[in-house]
C-alpha atoms as a PDB file:
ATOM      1  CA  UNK A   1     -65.657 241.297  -2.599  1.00  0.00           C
ATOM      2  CA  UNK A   2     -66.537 240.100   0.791  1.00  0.00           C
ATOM      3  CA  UNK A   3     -68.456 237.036   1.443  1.00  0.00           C
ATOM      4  CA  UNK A   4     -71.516 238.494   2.669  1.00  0.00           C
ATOM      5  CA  UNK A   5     -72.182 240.371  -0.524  1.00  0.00           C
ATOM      6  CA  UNK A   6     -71.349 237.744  -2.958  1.00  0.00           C
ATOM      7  CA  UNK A   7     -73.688 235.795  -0.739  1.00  0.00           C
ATOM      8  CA  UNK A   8     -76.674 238.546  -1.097  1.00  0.00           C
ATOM      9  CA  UNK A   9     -76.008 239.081  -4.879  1.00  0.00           C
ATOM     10  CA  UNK A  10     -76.348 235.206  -5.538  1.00  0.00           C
ATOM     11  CA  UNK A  11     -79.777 235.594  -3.518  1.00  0.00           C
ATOM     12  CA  UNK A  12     -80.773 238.825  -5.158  1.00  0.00           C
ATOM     13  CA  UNK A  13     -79.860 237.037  -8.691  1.00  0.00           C
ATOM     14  CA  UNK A  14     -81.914 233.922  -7.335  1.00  0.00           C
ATOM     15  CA  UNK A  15     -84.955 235.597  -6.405  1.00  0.00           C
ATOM     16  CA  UNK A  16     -85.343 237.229  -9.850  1.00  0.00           C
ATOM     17  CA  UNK A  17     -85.251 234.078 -11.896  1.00  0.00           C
ATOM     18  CA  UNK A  18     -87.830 232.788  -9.327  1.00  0.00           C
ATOM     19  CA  UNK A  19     -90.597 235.626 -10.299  1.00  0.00           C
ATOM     20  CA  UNK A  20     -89.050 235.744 -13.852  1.00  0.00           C
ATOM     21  CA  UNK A  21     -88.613 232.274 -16.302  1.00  0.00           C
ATOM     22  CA  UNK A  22     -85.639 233.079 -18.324  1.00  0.00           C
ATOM     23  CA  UNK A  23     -88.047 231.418 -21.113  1.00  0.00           C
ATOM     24  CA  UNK A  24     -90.098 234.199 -21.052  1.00  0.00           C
ATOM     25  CA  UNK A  25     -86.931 236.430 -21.815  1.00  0.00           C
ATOM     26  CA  UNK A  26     -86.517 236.666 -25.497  1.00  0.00           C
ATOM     27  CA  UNK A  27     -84.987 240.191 -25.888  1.00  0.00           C
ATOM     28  CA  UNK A  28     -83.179 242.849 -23.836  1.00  0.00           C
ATOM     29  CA  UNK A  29     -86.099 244.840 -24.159  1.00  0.00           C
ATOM     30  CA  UNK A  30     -87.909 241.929 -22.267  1.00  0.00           C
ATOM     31  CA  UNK A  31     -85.005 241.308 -19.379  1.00  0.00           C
ATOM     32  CA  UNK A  32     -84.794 245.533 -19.434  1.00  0.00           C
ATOM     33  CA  UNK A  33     -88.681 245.406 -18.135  1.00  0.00           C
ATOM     34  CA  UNK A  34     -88.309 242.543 -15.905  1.00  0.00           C
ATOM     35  CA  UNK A  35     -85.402 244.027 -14.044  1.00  0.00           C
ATOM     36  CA  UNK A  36     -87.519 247.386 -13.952  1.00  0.00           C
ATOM     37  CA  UNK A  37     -90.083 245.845 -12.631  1.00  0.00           C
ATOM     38  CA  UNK A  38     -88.120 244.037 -10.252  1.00  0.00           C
ATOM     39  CA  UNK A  39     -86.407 246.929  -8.779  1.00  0.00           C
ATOM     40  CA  UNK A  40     -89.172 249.412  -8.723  1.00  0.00           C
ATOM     41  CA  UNK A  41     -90.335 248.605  -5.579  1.00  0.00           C
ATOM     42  CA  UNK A  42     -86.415 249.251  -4.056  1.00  0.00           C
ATOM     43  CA  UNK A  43     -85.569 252.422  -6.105  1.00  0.00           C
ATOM     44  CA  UNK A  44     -89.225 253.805  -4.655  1.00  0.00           C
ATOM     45  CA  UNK A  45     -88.342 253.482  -1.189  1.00  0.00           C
ATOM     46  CA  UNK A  46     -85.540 255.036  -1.902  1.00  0.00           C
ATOM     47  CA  UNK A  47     -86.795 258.010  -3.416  1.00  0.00           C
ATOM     48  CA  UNK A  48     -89.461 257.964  -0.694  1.00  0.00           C
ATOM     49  CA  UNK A  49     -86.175 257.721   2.708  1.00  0.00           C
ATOM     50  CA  UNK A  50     -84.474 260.441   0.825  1.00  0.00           C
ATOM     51  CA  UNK A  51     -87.222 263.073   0.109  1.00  0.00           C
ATOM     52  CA  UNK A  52     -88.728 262.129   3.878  1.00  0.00           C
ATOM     53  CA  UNK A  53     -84.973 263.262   4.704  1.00  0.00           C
ATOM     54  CA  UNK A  54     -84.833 266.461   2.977  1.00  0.00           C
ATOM     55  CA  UNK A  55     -88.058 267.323   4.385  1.00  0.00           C
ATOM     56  CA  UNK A  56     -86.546 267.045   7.672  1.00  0.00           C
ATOM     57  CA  UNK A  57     -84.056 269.528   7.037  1.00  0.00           C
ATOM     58  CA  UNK A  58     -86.205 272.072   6.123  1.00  0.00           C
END
């Protein structure tokens, strides 16, 4: 893996624990919602580039 991505998953691994105390985790049910909530925002704009694509196409 290059440098640049180990680099951006250290940073992406940061961030969470700074919006999310690992003291407040105390099940996988708990770190399941915090990484949902986490990535919501990402895996909507995603949804969102790809349907705005599709559109396009028709």
């Amino acid at each position: 893996m290059g440098k640049k991505v180990e680099k951006e998953k250290n940073e992406l691994v940061e961030e969470f624990f700074r919006r999310n105390d690992p003291k407040d985790i105390k099940s996988m049910g708990d770190m399941y919602a915090a990484w949902k909530e986490f990535f919501a925002p990402a895996f909507q704009n995603l949804l969102d580039a790809e349907m705005e694509a599709k559109l396009r196409i028709l």
